[in-house]
C-alpha atoms as a PDB file:
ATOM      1  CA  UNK A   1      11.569 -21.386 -25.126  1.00  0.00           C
ATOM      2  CA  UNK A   2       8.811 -20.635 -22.681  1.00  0.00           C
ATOM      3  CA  UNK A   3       5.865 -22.555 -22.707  1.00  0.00           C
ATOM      4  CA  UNK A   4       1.858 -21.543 -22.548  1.00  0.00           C
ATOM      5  CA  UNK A   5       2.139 -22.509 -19.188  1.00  0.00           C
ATOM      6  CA  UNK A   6       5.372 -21.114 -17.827  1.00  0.00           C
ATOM      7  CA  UNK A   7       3.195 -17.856 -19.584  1.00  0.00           C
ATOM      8  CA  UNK A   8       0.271 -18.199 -18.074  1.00  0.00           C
ATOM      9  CA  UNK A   9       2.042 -18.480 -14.947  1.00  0.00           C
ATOM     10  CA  UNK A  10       4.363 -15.207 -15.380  1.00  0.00           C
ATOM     11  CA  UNK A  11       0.849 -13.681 -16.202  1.00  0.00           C
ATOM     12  CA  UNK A  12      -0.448 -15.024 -12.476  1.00  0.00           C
ATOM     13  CA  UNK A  13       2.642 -13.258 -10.994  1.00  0.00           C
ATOM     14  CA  UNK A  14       2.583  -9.911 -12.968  1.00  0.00           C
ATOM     15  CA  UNK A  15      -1.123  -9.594 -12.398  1.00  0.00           C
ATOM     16  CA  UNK A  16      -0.674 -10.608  -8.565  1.00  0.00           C
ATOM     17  CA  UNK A  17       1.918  -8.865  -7.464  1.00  0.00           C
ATOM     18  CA  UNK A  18       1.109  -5.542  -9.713  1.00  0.00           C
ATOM     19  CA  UNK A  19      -2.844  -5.892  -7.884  1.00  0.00           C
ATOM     20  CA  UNK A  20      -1.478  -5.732  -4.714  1.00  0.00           C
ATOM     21  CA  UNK A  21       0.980  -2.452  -5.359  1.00  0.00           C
ATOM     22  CA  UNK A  22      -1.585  -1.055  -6.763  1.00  0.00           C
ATOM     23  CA  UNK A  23      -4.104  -1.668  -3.561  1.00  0.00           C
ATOM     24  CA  UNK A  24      -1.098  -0.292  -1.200  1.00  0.00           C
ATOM     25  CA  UNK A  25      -1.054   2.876  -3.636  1.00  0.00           C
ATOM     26  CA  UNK A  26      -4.749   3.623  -3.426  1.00  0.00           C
ATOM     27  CA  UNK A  27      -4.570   2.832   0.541  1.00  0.00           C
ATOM     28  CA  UNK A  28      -1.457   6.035   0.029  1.00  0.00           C
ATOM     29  CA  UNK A  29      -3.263   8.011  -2.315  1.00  0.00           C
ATOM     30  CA  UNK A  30      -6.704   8.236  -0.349  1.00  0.00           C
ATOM     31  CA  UNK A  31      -4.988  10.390   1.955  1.00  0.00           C
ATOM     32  CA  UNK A  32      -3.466  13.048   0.338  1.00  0.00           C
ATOM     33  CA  UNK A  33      -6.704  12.658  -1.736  1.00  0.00           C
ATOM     34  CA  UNK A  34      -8.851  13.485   1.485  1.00  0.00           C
ATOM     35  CA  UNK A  35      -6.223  16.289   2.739  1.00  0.00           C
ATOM     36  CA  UNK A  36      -8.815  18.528   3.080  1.00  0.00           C
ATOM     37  CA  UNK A  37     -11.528  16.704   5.031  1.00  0.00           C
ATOM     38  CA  UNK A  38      -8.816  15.098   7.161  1.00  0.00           C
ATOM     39  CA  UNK A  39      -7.805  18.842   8.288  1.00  0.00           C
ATOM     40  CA  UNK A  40     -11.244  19.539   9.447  1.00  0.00           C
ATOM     41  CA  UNK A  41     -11.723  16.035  11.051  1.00  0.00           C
ATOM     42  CA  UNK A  42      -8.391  15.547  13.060  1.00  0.00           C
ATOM     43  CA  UNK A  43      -6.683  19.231  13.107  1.00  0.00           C
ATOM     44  CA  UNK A  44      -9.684  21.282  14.120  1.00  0.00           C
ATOM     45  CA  UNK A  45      -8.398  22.624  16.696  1.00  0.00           C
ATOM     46  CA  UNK A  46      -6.110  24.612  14.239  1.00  0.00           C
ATOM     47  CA  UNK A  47      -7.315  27.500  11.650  1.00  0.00           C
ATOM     48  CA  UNK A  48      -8.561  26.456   8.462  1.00  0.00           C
ATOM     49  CA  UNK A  49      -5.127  26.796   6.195  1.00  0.00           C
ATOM     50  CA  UNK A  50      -2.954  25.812   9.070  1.00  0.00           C
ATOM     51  CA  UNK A  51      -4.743  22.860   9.585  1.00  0.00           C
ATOM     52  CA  UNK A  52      -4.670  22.065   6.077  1.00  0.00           C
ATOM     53  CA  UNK A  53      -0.820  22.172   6.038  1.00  0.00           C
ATOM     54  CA  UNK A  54      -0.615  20.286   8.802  1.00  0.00           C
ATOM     55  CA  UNK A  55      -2.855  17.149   6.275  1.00  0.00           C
ATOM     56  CA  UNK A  56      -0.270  17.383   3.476  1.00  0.00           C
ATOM     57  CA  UNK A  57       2.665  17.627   6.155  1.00  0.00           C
ATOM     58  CA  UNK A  58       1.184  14.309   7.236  1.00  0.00           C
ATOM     59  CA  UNK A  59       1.139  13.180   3.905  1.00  0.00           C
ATOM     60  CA  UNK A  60       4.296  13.711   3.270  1.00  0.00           C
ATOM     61  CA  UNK A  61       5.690  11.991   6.312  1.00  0.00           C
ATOM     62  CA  UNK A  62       4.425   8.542   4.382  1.00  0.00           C
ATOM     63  CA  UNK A  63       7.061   9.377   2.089  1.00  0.00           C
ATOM     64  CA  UNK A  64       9.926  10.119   4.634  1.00  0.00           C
ATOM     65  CA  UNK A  65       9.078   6.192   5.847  1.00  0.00           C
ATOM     66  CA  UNK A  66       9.372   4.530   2.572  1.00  0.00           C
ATOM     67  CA  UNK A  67      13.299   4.095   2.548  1.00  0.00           C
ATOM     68  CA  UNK A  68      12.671   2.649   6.187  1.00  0.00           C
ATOM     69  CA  UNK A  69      10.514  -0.081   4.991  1.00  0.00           C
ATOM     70  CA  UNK A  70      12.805  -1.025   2.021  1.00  0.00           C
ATOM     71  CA  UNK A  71      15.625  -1.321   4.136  1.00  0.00           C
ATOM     72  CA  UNK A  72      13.770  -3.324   6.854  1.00  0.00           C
ATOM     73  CA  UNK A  73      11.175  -5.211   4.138  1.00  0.00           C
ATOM     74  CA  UNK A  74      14.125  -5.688   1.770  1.00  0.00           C
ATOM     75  CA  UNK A  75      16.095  -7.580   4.709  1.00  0.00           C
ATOM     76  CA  UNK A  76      13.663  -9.763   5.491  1.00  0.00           C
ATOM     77  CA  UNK A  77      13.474 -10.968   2.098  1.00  0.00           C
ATOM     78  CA  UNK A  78      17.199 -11.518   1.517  1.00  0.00           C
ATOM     79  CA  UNK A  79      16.718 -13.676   4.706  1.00  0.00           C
ATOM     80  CA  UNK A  80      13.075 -15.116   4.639  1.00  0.00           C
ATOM     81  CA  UNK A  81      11.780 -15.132   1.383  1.00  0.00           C
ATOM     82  CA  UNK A  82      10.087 -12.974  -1.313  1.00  0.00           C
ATOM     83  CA  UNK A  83       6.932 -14.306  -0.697  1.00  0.00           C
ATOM     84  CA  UNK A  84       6.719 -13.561   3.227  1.00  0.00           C
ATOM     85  CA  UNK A  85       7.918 -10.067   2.930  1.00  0.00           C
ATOM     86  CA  UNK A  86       5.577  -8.706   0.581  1.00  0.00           C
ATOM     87  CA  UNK A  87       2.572 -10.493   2.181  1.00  0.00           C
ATOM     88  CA  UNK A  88       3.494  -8.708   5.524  1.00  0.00           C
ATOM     89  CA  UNK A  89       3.431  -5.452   3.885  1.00  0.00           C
ATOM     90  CA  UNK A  90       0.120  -5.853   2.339  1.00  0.00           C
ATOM     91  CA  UNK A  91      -1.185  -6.784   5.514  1.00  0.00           C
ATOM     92  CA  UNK A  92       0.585  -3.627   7.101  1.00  0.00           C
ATOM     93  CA  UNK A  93      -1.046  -1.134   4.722  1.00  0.00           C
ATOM     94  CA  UNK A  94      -4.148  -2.561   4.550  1.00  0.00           C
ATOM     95  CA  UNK A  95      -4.325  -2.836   8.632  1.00  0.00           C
ATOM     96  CA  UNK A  96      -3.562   0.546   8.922  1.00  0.00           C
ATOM     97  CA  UNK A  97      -5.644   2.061   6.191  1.00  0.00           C
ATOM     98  CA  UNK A  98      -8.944   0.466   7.544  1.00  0.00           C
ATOM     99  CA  UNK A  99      -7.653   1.366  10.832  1.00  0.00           C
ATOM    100  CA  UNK A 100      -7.875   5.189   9.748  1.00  0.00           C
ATOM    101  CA  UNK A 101     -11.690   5.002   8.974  1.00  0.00           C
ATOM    102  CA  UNK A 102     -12.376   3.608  12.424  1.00  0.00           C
ATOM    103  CA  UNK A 103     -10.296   6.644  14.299  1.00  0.00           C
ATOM    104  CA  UNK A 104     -12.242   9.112  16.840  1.00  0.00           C
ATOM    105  CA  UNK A 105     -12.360  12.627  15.744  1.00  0.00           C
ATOM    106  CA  UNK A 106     -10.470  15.551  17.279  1.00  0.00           C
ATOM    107  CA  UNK A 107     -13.926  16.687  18.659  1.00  0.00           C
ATOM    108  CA  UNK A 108     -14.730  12.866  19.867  1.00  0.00           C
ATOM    109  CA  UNK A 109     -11.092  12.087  21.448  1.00  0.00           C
ATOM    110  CA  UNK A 110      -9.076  15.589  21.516  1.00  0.00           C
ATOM    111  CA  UNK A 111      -5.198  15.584  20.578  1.00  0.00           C
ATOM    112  CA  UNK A 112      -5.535  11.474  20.573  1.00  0.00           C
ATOM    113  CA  UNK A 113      -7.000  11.367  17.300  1.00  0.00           C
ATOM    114  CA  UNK A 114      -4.185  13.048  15.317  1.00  0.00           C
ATOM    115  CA  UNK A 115      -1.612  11.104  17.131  1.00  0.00           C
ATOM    116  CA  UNK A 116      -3.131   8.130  16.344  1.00  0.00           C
ATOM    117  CA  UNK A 117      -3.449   9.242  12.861  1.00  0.00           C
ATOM    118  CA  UNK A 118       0.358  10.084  12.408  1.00  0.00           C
ATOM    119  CA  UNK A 119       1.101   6.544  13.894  1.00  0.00           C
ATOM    120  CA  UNK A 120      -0.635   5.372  11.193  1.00  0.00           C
ATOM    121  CA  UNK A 121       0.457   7.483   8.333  1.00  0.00           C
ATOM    122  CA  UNK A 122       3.679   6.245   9.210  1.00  0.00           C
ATOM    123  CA  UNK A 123       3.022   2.377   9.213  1.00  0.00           C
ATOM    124  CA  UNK A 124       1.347   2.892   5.706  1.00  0.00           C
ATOM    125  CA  UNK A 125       4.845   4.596   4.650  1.00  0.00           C
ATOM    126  CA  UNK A 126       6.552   2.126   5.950  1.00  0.00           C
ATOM    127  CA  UNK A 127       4.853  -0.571   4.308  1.00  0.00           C
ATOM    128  CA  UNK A 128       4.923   0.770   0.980  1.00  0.00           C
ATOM    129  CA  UNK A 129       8.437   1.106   0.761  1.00  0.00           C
ATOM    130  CA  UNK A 130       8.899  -2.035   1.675  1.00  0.00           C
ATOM    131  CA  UNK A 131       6.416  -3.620  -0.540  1.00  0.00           C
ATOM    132  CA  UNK A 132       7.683  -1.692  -4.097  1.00  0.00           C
ATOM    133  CA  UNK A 133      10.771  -2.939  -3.985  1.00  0.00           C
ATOM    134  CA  UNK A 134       9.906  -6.551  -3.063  1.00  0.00           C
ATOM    135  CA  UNK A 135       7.364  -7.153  -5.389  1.00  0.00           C
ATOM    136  CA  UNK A 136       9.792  -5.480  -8.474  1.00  0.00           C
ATOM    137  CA  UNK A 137      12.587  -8.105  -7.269  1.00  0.00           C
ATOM    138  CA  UNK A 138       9.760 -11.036  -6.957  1.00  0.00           C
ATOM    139  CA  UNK A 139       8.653 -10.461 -10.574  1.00  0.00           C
ATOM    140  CA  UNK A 140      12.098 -10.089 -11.750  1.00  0.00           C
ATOM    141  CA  UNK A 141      13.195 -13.397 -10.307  1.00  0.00           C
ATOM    142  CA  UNK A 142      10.399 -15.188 -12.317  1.00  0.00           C
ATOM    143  CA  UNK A 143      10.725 -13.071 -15.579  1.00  0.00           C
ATOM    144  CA  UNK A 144      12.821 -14.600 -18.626  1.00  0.00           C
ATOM    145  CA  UNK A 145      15.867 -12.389 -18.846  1.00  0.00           C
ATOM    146  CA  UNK A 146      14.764 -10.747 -22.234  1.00  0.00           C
ATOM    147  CA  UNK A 147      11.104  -9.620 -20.734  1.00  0.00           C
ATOM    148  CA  UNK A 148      12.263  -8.394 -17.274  1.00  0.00           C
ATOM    149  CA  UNK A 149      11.928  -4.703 -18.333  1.00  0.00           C
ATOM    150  CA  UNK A 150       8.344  -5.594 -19.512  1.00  0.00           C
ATOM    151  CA  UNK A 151       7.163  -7.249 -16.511  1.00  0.00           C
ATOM    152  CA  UNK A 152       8.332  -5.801 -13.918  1.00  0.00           C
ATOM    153  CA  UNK A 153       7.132  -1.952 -15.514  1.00  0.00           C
ATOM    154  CA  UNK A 154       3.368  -3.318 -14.767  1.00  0.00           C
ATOM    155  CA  UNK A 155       4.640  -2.557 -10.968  1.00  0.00           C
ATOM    156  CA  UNK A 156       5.946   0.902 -11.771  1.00  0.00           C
ATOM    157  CA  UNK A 157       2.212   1.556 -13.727  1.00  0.00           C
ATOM    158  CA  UNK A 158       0.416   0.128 -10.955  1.00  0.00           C
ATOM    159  CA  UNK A 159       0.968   3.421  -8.852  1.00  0.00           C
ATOM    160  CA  UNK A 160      -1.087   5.262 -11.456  1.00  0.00           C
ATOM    161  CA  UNK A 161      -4.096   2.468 -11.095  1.00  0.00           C
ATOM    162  CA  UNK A 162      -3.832   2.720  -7.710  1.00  0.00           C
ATOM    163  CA  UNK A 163      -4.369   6.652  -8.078  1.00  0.00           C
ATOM    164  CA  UNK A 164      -6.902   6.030 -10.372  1.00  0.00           C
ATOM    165  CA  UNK A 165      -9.022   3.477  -8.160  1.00  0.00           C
ATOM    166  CA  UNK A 166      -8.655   5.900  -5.436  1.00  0.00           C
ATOM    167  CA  UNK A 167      -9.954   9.161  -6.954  1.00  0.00           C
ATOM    168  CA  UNK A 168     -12.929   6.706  -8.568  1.00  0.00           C
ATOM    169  CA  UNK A 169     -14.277   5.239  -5.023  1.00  0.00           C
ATOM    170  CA  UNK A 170     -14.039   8.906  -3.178  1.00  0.00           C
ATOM    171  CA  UNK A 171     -15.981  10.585  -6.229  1.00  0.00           C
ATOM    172  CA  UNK A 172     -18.124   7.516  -6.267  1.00  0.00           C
ATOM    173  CA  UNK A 173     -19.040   8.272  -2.862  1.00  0.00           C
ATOM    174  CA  UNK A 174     -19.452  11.434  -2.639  1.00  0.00           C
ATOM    175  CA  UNK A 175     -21.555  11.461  -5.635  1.00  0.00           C
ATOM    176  CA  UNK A 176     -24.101   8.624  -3.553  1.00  0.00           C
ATOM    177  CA  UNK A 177     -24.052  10.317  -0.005  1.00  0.00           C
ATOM    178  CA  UNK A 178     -24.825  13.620  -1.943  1.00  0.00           C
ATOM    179  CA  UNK A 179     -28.080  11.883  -3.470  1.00  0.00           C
ATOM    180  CA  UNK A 180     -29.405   9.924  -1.017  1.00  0.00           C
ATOM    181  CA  UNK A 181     -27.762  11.303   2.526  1.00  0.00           C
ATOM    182  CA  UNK A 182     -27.435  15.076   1.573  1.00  0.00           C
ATOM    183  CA  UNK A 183     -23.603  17.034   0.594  1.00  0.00           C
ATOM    184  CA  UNK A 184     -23.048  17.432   4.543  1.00  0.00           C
ATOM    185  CA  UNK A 185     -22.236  13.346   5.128  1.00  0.00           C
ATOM    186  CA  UNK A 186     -19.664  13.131   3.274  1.00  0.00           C
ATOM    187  CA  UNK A 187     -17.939  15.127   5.044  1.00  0.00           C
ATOM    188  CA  UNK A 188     -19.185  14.267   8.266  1.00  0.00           C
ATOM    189  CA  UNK A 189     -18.574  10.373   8.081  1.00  0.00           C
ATOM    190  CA  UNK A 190     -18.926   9.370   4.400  1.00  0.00           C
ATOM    191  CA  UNK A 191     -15.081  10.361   4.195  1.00  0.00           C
ATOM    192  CA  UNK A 192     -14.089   6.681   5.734  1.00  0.00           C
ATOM    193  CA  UNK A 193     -15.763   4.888   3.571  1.00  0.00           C
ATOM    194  CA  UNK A 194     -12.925   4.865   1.195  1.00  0.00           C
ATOM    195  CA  UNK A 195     -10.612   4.164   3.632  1.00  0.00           C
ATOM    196  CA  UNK A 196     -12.676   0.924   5.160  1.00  0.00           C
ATOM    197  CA  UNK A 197     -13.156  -0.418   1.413  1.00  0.00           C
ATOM    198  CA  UNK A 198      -9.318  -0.896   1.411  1.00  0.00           C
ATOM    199  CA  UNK A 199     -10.370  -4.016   4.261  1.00  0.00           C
ATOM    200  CA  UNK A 200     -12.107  -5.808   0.970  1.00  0.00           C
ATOM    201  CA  UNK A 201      -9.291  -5.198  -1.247  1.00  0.00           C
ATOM    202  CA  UNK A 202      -6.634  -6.534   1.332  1.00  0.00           C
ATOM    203  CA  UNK A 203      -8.713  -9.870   1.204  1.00  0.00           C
ATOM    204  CA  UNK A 204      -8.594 -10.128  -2.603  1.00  0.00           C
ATOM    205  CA  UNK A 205      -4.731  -8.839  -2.910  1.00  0.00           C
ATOM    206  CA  UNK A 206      -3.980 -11.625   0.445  1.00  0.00           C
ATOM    207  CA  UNK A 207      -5.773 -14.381  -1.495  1.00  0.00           C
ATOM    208  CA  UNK A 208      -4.048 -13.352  -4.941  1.00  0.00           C
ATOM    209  CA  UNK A 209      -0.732 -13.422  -3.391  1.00  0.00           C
ATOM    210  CA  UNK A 210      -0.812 -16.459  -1.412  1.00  0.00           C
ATOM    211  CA  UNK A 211      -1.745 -18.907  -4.306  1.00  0.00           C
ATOM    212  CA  UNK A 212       1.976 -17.449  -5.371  1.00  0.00           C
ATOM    213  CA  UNK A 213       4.984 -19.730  -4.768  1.00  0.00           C
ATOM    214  CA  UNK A 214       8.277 -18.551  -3.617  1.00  0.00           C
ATOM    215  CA  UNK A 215      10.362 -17.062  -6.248  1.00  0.00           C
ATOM    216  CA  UNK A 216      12.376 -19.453  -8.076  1.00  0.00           C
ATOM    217  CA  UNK A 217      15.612 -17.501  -7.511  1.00  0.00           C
ATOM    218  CA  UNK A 218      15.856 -16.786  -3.964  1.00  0.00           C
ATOM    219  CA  UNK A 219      14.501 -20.998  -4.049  1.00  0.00           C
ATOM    220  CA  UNK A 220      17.400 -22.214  -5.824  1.00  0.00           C
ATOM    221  CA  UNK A 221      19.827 -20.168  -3.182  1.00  0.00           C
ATOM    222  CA  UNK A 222      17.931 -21.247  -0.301  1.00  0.00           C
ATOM    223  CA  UNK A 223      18.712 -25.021  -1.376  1.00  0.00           C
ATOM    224  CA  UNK A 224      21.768 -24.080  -2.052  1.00  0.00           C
ATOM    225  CA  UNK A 225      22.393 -22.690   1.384  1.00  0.00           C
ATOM    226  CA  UNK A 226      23.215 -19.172  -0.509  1.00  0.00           C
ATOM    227  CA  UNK A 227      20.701 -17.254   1.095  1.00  0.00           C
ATOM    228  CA  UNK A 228      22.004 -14.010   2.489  1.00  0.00           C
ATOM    229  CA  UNK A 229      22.438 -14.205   6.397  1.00  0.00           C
ATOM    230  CA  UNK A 230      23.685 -10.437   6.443  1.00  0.00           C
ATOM    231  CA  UNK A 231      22.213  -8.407   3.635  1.00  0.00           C
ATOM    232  CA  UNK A 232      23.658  -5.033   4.946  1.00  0.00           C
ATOM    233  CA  UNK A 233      27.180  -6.235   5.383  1.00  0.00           C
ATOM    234  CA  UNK A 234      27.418  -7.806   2.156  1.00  0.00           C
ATOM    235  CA  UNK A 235      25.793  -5.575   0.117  1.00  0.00           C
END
């Protein structure tokens, strides 16, 4: 029978690792969120609705990296640790999201800026398809067997927080720069403001995760010199 401390911890590690999926989300969802703006700031030298495509194409390639970061993420914790592996990817996403808001524009840098942009869209892919998987398996390696569904399903919801948090800060935003710096700012710098907040929730999500310890599964068959040397091969 568990007691009010094992719960209290197994709260800790819901609420830890579910925080931090849900950061990497709104770090993904601010893009396709800012499709438009990012068009006109990085694809100008493309029409209006070609540019446009070219933002959600971009979005989409995040998406076409995920399986690439599980398989690479997802090794590394087979081999390393839970722990390790979805610190690194928080870190990823969060470098690369507050990396976006410092980019040059098309106008200030020419066909650099949109390279530089893809590179990035594809390291925040990449991270979040390694950090969804590895924070499902680290809460499911703590959870009771009878409340493994329940626990690990506050990963699965925290995409839709991490939606929701993103859509709040951009209208948030927009709303002040409209008041107090006039509707043209937003799109003329305000738009990386929600990408350079993402820097203060990677120090809360970092901080969260490493007061975690390592995942008393993948501890037991570490002592027990069990740990996977060659994930792929064995799996």
């Amino acid at each position: 029978m568990a007691t009010t401390e094992d719960r209290a911890s197994m709260r800790t590690v819901v609420a830890a690792s579910s925080a931090g999926t849900a950061f990497e989300w709104y770090d993904f969802f601010i893009f396709g969120s800012l499709a438009q703006v990012i068009s006109k700031t990085f694809f100008t030298g493309l029409s209006d609705t070609a540019g446009y495509v070219a933002a959600l194409a971009l979005f989409g390639v995040g998406f076409a990296f995920r399986p690439l970061g599980a398989l690479v993420f997802g090794k590394i914790g087979d081999q390393a640790g839970r722990k390790g592996a979805f610190l690194a990817t928080v870190l990823l996403m969060g470098g690369a999201t507050f990396a976006i808001a410092l980019l040059p524009t098309y106008r200030q840098a020419g066909i650099i800026s949109p390279i530089l942009l893809i590179l990035l869209r594809c390291v925040q892919g990449f991270a979040l398809g390694g950090e969804y998987g590895g924070a499902a398996i680290y809460v499911a390696e703590h959870s009771p067997p009878k409340e493994r569904g329940w626990s690990t399903s506050w990963v699965q919801t925290s995409a839709a927080f991490g939606l929701f948090g993103a859509l709040l800060v951009i209208l948030v935003t927009r709303w002040l720069l409209g008041v107090h710096a006039g509707p043209e700012a937003f799109d003329a710098w305000g738009w990386r403001i929600p990408f350079a907040v993402s820097i203060g929730l990677l120090g809360i999500s970092v901080w969260m995760r490493l007061k975690l310890s390592e995942s008393p599964a993948f501890a037991r068959m570490k002592a027990d010199g069990e740990a996977s040397k060659a994930p792929y091969a064995e799996a």
